[in-house]
N, C-alpha and C. Protein backbone atom coordinates (compact mmCIF):
# COMPACT_ATOMS: atom_id res chain seq x y z
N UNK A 1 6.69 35.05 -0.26
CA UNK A 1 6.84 35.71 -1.54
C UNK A 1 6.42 34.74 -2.65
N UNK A 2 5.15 35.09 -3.09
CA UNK A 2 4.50 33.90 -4.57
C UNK A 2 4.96 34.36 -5.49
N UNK A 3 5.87 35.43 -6.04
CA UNK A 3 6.28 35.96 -7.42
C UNK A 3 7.96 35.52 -7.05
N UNK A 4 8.79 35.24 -6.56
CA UNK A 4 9.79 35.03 -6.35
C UNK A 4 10.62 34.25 -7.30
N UNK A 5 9.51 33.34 -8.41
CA UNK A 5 10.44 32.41 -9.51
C UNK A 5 10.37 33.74 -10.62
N UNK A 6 9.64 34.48 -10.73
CA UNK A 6 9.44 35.48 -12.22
C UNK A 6 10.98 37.17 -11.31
N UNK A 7 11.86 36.53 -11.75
CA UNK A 7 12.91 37.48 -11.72
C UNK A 7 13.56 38.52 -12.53
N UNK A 8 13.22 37.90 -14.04
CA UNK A 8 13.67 38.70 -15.06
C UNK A 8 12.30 38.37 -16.00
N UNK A 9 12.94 39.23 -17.47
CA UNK A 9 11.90 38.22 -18.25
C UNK A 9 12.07 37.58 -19.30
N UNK A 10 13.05 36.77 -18.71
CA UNK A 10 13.09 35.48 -19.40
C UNK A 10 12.22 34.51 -18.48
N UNK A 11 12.55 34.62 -17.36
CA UNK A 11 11.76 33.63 -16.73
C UNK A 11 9.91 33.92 -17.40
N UNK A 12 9.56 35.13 -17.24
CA UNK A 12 8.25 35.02 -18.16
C UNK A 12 8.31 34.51 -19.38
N UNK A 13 9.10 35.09 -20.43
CA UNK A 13 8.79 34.32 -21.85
C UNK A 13 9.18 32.85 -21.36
N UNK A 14 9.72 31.92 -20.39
CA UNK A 14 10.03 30.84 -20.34
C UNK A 14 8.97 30.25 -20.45
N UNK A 15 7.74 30.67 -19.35
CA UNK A 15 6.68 30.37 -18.33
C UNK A 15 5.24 30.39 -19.87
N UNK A 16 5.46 31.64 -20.51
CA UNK A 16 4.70 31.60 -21.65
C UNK A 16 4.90 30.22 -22.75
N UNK A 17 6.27 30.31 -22.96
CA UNK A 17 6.62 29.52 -23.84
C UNK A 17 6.08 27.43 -23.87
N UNK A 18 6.32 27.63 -22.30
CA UNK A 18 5.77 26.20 -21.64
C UNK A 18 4.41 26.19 -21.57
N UNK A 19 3.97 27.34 -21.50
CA UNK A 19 1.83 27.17 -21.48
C UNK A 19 1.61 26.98 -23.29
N UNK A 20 2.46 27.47 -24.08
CA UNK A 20 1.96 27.47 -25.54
C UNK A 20 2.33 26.18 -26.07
N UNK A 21 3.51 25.43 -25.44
CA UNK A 21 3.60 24.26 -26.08
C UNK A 21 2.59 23.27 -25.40
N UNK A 22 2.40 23.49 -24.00
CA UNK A 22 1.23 22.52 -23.71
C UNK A 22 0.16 22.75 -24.77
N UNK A 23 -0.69 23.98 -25.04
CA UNK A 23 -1.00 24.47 -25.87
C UNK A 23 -1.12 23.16 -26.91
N UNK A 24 -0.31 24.09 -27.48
CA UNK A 24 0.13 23.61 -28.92
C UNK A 24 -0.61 21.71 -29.02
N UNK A 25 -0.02 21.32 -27.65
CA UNK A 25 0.20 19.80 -27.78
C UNK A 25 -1.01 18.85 -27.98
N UNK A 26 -1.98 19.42 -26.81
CA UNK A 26 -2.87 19.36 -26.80
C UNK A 26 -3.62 19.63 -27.76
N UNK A 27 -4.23 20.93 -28.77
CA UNK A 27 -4.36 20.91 -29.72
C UNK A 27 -3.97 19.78 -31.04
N UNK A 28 -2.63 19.60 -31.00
CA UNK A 28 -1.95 18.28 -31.79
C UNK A 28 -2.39 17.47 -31.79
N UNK A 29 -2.76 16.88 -29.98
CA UNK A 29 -2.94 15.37 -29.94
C UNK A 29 -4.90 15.03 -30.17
N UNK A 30 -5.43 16.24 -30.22
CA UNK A 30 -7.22 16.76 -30.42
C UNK A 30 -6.78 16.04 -31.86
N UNK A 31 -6.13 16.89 -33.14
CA UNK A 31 -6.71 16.41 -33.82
C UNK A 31 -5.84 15.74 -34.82
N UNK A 32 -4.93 14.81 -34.30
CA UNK A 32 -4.62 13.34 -34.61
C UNK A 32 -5.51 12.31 -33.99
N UNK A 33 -6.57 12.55 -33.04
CA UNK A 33 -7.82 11.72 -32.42
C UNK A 33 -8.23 12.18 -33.53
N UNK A 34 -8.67 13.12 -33.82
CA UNK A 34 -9.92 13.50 -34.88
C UNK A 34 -9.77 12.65 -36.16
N UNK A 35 -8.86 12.94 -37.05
CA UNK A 35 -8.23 12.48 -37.80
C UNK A 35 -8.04 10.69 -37.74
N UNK A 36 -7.46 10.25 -36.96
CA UNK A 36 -7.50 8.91 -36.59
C UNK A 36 -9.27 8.79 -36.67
N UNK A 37 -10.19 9.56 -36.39
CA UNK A 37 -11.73 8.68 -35.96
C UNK A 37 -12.41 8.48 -37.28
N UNK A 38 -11.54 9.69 -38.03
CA UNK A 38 -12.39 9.85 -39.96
C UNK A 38 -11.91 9.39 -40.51
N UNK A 39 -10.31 8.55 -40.09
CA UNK A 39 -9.54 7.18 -41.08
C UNK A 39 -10.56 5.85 -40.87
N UNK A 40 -11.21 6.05 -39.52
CA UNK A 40 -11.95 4.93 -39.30
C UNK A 40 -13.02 4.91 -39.56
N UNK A 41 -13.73 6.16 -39.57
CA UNK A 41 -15.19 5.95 -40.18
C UNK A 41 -16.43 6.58 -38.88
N UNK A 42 -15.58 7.17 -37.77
CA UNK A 42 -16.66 7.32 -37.02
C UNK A 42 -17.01 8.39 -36.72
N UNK A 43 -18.21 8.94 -36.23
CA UNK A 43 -19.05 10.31 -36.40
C UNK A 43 -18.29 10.56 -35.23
N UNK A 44 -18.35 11.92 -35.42
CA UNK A 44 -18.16 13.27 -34.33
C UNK A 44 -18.84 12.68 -32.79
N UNK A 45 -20.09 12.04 -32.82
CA UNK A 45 -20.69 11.39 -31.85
C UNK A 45 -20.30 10.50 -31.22
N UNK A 46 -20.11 9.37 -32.45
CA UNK A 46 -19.08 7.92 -31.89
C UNK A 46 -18.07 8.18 -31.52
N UNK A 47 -17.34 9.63 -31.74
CA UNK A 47 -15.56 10.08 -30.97
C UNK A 47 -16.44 10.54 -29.59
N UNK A 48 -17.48 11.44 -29.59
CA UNK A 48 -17.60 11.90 -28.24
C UNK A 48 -18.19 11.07 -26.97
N UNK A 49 -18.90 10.23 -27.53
CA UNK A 49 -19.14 9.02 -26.72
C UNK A 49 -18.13 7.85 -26.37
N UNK A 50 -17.25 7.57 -26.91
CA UNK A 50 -15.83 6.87 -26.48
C UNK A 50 -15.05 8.00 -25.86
N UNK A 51 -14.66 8.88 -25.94
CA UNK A 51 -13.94 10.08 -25.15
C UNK A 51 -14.60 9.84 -23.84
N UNK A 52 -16.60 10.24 -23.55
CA UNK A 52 -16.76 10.11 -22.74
C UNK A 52 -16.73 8.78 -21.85
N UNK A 53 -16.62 7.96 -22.69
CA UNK A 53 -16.33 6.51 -21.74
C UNK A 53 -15.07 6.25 -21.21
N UNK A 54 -14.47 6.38 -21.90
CA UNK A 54 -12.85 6.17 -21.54
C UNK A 54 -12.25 7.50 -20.59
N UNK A 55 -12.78 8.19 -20.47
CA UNK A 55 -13.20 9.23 -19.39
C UNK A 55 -13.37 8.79 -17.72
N UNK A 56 -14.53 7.78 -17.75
CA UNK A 56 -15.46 7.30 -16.93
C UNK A 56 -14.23 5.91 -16.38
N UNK A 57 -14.16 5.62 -17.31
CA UNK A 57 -13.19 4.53 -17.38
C UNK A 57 -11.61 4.63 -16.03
N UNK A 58 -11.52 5.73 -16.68
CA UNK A 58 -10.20 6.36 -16.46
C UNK A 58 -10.11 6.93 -15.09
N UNK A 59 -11.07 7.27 -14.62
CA UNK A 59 -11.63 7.83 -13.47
C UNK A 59 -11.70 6.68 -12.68
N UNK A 60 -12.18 5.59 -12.78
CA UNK A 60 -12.56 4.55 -11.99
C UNK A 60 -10.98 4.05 -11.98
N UNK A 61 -10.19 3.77 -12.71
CA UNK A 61 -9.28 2.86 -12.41
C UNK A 61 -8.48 3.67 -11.30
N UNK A 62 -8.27 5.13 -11.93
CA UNK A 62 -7.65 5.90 -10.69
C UNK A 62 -8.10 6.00 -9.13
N UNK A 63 -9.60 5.62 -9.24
CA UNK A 63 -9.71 5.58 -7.91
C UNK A 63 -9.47 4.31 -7.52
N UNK A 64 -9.20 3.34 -8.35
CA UNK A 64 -8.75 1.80 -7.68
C UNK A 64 -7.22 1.68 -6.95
N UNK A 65 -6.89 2.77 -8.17
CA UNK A 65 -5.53 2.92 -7.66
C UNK A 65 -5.44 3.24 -6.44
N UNK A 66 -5.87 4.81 -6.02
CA UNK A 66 -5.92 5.15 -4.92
C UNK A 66 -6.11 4.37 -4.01
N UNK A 67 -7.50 3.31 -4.14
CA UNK A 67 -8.02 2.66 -2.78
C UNK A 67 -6.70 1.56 -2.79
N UNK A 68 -6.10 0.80 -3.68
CA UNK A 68 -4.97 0.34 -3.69
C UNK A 68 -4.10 0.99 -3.24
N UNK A 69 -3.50 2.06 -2.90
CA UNK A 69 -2.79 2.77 -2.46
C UNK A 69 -2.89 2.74 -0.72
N UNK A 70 -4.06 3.12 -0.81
CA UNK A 70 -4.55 3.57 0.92
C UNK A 70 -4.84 2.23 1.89
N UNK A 71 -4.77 0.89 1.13
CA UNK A 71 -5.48 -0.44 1.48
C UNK A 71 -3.37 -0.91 1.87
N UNK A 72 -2.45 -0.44 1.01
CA UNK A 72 -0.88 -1.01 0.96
C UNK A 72 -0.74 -0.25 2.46
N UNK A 73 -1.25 1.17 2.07
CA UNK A 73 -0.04 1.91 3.53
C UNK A 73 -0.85 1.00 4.79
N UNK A 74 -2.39 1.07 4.93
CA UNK A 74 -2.80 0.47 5.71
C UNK A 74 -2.28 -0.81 6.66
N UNK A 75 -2.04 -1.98 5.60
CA UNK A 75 -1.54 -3.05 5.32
C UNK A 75 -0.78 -3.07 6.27
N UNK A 76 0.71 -2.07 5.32
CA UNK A 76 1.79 -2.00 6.57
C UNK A 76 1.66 -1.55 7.59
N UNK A 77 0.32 -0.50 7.94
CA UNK A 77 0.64 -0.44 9.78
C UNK A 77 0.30 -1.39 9.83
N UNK A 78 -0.83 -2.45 9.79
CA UNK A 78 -1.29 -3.54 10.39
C UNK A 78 0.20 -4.43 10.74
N UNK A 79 1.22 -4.36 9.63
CA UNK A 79 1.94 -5.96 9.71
C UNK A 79 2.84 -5.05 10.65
N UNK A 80 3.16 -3.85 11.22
CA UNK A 80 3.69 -3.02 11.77
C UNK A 80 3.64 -4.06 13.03
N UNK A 81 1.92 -2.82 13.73
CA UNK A 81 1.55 -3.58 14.57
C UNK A 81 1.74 -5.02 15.21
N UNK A 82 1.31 -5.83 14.63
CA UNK A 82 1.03 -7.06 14.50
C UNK A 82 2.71 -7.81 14.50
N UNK A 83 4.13 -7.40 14.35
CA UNK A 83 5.42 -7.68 14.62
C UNK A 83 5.46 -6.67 16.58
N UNK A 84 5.27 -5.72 16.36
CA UNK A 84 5.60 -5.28 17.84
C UNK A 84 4.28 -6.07 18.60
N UNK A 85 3.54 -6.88 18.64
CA UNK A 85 2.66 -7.52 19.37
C UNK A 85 3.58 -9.06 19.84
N UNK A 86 4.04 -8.98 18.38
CA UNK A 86 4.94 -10.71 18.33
C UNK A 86 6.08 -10.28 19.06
N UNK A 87 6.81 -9.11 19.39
CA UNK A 87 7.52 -8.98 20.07
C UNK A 87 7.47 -9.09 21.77
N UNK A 88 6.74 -8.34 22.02
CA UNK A 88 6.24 -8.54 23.03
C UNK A 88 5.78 -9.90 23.62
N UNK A 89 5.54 -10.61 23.00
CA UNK A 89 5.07 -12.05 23.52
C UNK A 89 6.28 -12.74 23.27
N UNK A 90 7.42 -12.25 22.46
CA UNK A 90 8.59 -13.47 22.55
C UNK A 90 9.63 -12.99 23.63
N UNK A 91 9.28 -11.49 24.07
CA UNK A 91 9.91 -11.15 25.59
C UNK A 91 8.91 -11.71 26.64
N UNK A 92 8.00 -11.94 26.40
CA UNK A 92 7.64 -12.89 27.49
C UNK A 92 7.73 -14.15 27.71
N UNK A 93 7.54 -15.17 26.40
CA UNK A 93 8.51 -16.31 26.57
C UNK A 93 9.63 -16.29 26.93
N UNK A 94 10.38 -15.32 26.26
CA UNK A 94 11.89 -15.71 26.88
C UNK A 94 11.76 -15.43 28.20
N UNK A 95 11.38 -14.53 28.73
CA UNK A 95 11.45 -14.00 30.61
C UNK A 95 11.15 -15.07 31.43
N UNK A 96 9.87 -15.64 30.67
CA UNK A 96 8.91 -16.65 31.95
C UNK A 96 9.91 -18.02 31.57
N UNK A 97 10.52 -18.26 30.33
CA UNK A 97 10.96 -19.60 30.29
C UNK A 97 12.09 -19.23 31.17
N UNK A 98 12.88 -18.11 31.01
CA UNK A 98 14.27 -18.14 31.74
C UNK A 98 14.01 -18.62 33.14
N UNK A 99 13.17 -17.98 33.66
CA UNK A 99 12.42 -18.24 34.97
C UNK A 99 11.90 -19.72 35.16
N UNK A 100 11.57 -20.71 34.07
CA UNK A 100 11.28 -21.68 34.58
C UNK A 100 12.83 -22.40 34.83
N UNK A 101 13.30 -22.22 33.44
CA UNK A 101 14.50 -23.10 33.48
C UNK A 101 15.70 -22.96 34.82
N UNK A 102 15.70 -21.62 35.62
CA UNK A 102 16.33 -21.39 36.48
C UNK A 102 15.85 -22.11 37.69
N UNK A 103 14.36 -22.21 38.04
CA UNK A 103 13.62 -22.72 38.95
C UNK A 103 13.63 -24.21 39.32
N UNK A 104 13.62 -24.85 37.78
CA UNK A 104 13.75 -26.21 37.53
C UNK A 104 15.34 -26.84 37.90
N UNK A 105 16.10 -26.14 37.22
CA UNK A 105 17.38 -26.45 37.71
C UNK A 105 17.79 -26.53 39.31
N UNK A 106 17.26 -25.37 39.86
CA UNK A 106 17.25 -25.06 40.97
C UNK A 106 16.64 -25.68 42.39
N UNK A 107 15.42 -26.41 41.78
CA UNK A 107 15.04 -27.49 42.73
C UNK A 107 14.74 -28.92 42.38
N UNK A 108 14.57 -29.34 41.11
CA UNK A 108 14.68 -30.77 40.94
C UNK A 108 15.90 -31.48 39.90
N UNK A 109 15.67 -32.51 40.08
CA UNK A 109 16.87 -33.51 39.10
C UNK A 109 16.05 -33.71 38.10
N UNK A 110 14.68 -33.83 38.19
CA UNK A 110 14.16 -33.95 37.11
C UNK A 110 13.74 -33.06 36.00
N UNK A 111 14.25 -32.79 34.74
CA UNK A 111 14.22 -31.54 33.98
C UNK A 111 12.18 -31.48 33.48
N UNK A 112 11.69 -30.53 33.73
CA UNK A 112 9.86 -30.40 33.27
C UNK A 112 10.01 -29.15 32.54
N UNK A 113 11.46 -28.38 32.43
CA UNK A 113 11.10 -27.04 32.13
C UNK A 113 10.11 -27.30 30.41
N UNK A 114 10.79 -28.27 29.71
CA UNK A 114 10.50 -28.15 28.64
C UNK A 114 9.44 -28.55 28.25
N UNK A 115 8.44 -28.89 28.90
CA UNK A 115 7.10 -28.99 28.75
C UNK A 115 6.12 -27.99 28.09
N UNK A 116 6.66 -26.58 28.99
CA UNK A 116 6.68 -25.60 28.59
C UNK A 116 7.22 -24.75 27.85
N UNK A 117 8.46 -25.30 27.32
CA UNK A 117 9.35 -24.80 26.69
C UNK A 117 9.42 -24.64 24.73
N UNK A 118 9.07 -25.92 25.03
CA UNK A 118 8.71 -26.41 23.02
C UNK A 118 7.25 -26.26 22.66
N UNK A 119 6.31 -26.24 23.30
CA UNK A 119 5.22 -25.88 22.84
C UNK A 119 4.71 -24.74 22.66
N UNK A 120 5.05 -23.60 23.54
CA UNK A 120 5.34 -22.67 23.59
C UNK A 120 6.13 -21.80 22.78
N UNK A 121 7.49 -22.09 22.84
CA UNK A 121 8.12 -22.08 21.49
C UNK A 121 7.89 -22.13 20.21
N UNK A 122 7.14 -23.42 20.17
CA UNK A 122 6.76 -23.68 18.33
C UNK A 122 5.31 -22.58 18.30
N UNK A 123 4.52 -21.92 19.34
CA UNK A 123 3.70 -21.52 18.85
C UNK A 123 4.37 -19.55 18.74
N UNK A 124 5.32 -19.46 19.11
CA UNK A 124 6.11 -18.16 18.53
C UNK A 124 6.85 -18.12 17.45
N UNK A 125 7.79 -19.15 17.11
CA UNK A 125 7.83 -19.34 15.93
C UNK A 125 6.88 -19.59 14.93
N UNK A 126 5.90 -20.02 15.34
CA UNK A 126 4.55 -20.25 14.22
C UNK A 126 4.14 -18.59 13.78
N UNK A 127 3.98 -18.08 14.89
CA UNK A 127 2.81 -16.85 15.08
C UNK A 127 4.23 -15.68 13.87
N UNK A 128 5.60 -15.79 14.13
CA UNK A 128 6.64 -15.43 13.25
C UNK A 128 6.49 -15.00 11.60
N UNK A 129 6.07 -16.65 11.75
CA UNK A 129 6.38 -16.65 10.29
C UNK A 129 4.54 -16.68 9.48
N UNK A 130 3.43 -16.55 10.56
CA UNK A 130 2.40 -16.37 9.83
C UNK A 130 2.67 -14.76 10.08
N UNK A 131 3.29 -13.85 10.76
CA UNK A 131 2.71 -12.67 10.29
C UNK A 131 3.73 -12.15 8.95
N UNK A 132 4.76 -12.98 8.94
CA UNK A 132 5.92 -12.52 7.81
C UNK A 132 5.63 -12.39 6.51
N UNK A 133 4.96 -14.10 6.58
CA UNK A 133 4.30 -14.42 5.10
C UNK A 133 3.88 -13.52 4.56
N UNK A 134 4.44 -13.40 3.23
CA UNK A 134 4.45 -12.72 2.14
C UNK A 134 2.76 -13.16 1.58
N UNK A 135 1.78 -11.79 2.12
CA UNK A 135 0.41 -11.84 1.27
C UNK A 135 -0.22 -10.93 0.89
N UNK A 136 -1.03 -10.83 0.35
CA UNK A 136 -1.77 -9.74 -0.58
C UNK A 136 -2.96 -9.42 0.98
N UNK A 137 -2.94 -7.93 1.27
CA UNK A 137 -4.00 -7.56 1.99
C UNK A 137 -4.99 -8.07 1.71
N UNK A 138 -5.85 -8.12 0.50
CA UNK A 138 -7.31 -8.70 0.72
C UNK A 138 -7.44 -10.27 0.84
N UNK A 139 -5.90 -10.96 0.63
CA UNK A 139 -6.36 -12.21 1.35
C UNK A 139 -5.72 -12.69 3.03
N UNK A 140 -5.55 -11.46 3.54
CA UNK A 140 -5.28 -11.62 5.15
C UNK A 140 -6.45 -11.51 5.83
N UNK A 141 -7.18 -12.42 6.39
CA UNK A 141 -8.03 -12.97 7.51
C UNK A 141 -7.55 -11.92 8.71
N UNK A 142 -6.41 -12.03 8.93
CA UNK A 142 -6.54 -11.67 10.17
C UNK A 142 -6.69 -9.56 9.56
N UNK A 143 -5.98 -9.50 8.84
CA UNK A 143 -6.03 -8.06 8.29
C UNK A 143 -7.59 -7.35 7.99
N UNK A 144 -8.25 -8.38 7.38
CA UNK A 144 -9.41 -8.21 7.14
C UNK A 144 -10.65 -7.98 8.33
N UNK A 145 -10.29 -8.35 9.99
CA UNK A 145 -11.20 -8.78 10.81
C UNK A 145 -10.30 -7.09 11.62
N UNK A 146 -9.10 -6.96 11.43
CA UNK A 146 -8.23 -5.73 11.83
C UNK A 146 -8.95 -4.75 10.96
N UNK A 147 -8.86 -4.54 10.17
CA UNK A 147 -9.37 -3.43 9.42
C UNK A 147 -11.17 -3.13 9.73
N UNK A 148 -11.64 -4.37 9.94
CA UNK A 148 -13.24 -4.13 10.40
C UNK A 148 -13.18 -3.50 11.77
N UNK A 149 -12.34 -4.24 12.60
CA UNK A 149 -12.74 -3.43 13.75
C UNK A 149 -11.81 -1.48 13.82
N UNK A 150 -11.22 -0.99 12.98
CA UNK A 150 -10.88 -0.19 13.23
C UNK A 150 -11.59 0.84 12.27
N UNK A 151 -13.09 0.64 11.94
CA UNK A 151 -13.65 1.02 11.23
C UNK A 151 -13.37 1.47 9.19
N UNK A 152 -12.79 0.60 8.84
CA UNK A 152 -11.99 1.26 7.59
C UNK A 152 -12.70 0.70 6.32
């Protein structure tokens, strides 16, 4: 049902009343520009040629916005991704180290687990806190080489 808000008619004179003040406003704000361009001195031309620039203008920033927009959500799947990847590899350190450290215990006096243990380690904690870091998409390397290969 598309008529379902017009119930009485008030809801019409409401609906009128809101198109006449846009109306109205618009009209208003036309010619306080106008007015403002003949306090300053400039032709009908010089208003329509700045209208049309700031037009052009206006248009472009909105689409920056947008691509700013679509480049953030992006972003976050990437850093999405890129945490359930780090997950996965710190369930596998932990699994394979548990497994060494049980093994090691288990047949020598001499402890080697940690050979494997801290280097390994520091490179999950590394890989942590580079995907955490707080950065701007267009200066992520790795985001940037992600986004190429997923055609974007």
């Amino acid at each position: 049902m598309e008529d379902e808000h017009l119930q009485s008619d008030k809801d019409v004179e409401a609906i009128l009343l809101l198109a006449s003040e846009k109306k109205e406003s618009e009209q208003a704000l036309r010619q306080r520009l106008e007015a403002s361009a003949a306090e300053l001195g400039l032709s009908r031309d010089q208003l329509s040629a700045a209208e049309e620039a700031y037009k052009e203008r206006r248009k472009a920033d909105l689409e920056r916005e947008e691509k700013s927009e679509a480049d953030s959500r992006l972003y976050r799947d990437f850093k999405t991704r890129e945490m359930d990847t780090w997950r996965k590899h710190l369930f596998a350190f932990l699994i394979v180290n548990v497994c060494l450290i049980v093994l090691n215990l288990m047949t020598s006096r001499q402890i080697w687990f940690v050979y494997s243990l801290v280097p390994w380690g520091l490179g999950v904690i590394g890989s942590y806190f580079d995907i955490r870091s707080a950065r701007e998409p267009a200066l992520d390397r790795h985001f940037k080489k992600w986004r190429a290969r997923q055609g974007r």
